[in-house]
N, C-alpha and C. Protein backbone atom coordinates (compact mmCIF):
# COMPACT_ATOMS: atom_id res chain seq x y z
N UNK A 1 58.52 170.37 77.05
CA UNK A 1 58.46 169.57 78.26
C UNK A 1 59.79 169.67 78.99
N UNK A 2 59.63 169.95 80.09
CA UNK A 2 61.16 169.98 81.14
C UNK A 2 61.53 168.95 81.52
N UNK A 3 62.74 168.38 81.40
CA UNK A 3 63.70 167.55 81.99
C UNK A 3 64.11 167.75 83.32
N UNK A 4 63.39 166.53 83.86
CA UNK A 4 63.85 167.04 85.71
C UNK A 4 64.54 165.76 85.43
N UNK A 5 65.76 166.05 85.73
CA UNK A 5 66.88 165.07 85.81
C UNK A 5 67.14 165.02 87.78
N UNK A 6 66.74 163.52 88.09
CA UNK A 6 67.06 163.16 89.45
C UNK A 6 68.40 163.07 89.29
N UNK A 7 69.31 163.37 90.85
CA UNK A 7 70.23 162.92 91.47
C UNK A 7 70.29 161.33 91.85
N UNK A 8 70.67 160.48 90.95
CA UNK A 8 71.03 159.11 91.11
C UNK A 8 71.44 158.89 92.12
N UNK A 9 72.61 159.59 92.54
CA UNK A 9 74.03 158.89 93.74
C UNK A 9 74.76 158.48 92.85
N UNK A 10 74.70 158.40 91.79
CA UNK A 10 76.05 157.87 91.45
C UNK A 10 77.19 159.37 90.83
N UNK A 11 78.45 158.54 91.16
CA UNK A 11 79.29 159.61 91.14
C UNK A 11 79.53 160.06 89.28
N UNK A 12 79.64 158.78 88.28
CA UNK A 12 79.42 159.23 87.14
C UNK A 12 78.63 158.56 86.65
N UNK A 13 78.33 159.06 85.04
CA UNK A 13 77.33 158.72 84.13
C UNK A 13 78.00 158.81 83.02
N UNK A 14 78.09 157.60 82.14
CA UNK A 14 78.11 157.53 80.48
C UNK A 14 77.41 158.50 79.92
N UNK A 15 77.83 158.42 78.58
CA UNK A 15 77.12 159.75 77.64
C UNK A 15 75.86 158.86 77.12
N UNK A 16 75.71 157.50 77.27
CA UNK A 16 74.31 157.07 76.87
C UNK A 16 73.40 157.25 77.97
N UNK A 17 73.78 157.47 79.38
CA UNK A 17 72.92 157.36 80.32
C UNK A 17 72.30 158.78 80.24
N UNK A 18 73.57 159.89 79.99
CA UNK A 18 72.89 161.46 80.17
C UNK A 18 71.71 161.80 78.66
N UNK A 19 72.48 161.25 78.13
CA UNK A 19 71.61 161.59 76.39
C UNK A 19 70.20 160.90 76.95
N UNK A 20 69.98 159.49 77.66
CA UNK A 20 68.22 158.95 77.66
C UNK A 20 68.24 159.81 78.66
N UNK A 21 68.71 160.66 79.52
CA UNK A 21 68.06 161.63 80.54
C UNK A 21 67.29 162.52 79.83
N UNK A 22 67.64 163.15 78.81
CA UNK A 22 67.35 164.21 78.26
C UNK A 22 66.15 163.89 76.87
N UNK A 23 66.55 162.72 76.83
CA UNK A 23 65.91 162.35 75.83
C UNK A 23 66.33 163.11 74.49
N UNK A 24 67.44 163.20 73.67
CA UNK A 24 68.89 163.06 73.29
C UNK A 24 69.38 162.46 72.67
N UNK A 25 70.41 162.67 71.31
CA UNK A 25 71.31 161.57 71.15
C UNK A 25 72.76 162.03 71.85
N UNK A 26 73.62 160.54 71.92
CA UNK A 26 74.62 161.20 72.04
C UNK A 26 75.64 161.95 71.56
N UNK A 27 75.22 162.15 69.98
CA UNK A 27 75.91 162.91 69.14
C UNK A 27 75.64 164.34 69.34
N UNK A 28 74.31 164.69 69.84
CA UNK A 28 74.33 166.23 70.23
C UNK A 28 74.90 166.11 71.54
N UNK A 29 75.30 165.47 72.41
CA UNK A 29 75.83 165.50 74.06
C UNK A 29 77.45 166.32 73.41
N UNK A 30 77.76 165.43 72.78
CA UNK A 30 79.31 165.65 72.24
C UNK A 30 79.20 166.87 71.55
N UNK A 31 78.80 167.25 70.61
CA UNK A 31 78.34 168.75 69.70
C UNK A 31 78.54 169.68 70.84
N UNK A 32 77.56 169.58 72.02
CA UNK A 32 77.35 170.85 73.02
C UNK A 32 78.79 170.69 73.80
N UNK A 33 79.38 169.56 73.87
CA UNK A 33 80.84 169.81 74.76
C UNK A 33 81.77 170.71 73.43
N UNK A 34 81.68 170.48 72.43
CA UNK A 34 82.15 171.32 71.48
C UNK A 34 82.12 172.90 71.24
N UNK A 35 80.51 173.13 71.65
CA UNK A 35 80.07 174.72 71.77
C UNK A 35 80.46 175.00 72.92
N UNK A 36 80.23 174.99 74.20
CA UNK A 36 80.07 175.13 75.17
C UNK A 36 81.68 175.15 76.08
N UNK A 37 82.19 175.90 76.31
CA UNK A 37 83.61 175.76 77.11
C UNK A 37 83.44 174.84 78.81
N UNK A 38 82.44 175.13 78.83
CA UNK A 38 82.16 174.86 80.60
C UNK A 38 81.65 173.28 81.13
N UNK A 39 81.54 172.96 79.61
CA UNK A 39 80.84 171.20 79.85
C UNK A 39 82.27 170.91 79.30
N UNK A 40 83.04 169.91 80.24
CA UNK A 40 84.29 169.16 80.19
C UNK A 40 83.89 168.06 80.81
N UNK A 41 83.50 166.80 80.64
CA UNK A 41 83.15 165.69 81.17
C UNK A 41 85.08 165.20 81.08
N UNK A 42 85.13 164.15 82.24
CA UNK A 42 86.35 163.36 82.28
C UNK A 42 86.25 162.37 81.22
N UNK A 43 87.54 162.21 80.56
CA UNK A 43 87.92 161.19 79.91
C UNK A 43 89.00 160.20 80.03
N UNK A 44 88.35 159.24 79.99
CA UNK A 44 89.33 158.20 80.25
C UNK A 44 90.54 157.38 78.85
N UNK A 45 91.14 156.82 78.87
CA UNK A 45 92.00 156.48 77.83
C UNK A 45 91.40 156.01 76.99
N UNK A 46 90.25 155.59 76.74
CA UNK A 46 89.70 154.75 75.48
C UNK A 46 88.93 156.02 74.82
N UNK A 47 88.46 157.49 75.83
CA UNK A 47 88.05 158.10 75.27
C UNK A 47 86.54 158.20 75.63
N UNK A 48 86.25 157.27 76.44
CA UNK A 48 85.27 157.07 77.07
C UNK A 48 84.57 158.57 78.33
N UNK A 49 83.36 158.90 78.10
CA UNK A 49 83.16 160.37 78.59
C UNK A 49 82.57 159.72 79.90
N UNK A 50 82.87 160.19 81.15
CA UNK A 50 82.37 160.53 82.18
C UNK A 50 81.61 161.85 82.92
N UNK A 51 80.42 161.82 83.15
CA UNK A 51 80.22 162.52 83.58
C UNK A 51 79.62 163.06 84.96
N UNK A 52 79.99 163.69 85.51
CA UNK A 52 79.49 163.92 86.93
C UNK A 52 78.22 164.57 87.06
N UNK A 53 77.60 164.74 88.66
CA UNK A 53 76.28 165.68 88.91
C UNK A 53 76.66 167.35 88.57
N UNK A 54 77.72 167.82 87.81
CA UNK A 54 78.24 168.99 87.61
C UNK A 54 78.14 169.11 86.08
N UNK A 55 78.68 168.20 85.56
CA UNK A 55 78.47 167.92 84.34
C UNK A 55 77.05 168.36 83.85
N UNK A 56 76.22 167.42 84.05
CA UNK A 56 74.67 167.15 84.09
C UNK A 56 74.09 168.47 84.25
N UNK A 57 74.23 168.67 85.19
CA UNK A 57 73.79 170.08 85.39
C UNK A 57 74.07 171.33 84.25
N UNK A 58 75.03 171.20 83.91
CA UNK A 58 75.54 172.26 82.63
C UNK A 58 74.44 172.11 81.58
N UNK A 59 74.58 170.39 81.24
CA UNK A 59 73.71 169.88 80.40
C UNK A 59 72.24 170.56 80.66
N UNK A 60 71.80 170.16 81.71
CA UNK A 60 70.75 170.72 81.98
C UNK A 60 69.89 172.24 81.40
N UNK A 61 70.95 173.25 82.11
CA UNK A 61 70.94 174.31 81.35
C UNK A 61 70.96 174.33 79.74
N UNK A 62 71.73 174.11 79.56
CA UNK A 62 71.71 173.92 78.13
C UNK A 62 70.40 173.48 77.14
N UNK A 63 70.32 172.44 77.86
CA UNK A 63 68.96 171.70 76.98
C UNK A 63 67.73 172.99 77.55
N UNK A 64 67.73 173.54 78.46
CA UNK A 64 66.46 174.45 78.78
C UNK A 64 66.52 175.80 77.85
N UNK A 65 67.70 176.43 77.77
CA UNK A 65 67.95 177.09 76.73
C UNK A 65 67.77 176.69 75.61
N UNK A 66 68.21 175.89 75.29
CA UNK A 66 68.09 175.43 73.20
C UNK A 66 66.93 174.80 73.32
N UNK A 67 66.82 174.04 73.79
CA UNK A 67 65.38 173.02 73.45
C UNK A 67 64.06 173.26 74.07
N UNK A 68 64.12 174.31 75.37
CA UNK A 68 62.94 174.70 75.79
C UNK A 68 62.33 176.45 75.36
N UNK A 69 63.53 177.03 75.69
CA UNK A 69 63.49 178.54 75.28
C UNK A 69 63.88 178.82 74.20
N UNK A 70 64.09 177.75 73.24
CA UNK A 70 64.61 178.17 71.66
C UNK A 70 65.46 179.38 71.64
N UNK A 71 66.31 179.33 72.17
CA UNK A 71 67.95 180.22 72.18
C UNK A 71 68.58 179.64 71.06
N UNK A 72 69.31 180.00 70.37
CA UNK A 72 70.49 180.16 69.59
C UNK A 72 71.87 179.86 70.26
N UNK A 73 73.04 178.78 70.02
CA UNK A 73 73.90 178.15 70.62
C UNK A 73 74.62 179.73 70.93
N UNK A 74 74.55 180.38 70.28
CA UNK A 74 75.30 181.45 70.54
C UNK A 74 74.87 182.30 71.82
N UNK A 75 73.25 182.55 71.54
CA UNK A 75 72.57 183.03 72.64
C UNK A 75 72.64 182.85 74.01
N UNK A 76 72.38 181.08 73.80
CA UNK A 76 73.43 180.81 75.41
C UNK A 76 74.27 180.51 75.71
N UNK A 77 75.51 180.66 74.93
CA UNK A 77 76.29 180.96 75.39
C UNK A 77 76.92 182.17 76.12
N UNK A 78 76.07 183.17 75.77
CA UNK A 78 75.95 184.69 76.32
C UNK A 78 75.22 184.62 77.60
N UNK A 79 73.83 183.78 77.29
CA UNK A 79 73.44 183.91 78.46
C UNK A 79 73.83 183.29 80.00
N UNK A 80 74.66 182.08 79.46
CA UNK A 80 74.90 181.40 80.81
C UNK A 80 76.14 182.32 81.09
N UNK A 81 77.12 182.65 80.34
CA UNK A 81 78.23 184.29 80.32
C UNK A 81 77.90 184.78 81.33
N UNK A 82 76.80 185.76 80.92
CA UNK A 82 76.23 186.65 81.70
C UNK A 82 75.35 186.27 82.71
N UNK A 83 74.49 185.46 83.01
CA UNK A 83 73.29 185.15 83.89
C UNK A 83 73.32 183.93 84.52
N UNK A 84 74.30 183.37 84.59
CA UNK A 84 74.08 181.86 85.13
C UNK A 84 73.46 181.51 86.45
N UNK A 85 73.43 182.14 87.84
CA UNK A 85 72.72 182.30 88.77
C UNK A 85 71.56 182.52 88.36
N UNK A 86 71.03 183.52 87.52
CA UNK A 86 69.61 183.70 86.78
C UNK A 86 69.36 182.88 86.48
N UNK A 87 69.53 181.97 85.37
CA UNK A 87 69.09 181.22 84.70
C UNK A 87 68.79 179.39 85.78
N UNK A 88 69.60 179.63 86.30
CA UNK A 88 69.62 178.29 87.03
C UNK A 88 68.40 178.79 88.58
N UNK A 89 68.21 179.87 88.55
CA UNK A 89 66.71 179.93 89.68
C UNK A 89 65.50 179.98 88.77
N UNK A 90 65.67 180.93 87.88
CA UNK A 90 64.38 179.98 86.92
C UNK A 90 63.85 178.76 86.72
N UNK A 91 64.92 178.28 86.46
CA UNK A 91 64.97 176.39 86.42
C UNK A 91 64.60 176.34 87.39
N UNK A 92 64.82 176.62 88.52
CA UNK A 92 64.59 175.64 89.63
C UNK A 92 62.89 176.52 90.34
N UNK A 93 62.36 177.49 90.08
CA UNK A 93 61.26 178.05 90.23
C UNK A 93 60.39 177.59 89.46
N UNK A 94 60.62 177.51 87.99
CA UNK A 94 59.75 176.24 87.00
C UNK A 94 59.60 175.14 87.47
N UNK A 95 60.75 174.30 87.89
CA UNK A 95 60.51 173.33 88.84
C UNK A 95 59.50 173.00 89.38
N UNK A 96 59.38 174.00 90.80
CA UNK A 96 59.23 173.31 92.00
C UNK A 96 57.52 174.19 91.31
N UNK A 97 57.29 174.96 90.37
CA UNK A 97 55.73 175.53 89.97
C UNK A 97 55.29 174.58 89.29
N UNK A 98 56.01 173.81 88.85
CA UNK A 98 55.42 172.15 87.83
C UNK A 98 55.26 171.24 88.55
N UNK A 99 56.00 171.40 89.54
CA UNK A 99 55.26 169.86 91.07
C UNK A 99 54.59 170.56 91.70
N UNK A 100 54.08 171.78 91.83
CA UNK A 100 53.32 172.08 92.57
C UNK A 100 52.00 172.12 92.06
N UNK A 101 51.66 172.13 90.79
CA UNK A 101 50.43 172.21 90.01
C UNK A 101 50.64 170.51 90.00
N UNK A 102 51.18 169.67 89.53
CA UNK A 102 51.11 168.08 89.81
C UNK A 102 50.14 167.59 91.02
N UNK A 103 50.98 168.52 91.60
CA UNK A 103 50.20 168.12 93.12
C UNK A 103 48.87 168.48 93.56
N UNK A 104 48.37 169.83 93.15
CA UNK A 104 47.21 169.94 92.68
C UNK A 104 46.32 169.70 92.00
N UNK A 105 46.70 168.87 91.28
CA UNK A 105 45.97 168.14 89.91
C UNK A 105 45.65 167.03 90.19
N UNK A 106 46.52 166.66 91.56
CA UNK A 106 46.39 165.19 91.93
C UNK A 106 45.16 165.62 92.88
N UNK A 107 45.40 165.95 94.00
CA UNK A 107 44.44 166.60 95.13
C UNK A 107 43.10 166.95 94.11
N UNK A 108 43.23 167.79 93.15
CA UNK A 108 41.40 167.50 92.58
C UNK A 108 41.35 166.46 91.89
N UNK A 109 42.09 165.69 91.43
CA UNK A 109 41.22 164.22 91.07
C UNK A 109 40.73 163.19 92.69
N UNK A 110 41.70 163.86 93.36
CA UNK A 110 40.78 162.99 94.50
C UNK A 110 39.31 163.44 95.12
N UNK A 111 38.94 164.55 94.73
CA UNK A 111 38.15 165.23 95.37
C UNK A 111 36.62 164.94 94.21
């Protein structure tokens, strides 16, 4: 199942807010800032993780790779390496082909 994570407006997000995005704990949020060089959420002095709509987005990828395409942490890490424009129009072509069958699904139940 894909995680369409909305744009809130807000400028950050706790690591409990991104982990129920994803449906998640926050112990793998922290793990993938560990693998991953490119997810750096801000931290504040208590240690406390912030994260932005940039952040999230990394996340994003991530969870579509490991948890949807069953990649290997290593795997994407190669792949977002190498393909990250790729990989992030997929996402967003899966997308907008999963609201678009929604929407059709809706239109024949009305019919």
């Amino acid at each position: 199942m894909s995680k369409e994570v909305v744009n809130t407006g807000k400028l950050y997000h706790s690591i409990s807010e991104v982990a129920k995005m994803f449906s998640v704990s926050n112990s793998l949020i922290r793990f993938w800032e560990t693998e991953f060089d490119f997810l750096k959420p801000k931290k504040n002095r208590k240690g406390n993780r912030s994260y932005t709509q940039k952040d999230i987005d990394s996340i994003r990828i991530i969870y579509h790779l490991v948890k949807e395409r069953g990649f290997t942490l290593e795997g994407a890490r190669q792949e977002v390496k190498l393909n990250r424009n790729q990989v992030e129009r997929k996402m967003d072509t899966i997308s907008h082909l999963k609201a678009l069958k929604k929407n059709l699904l809706d239109l024949q139940s009305k019919l």
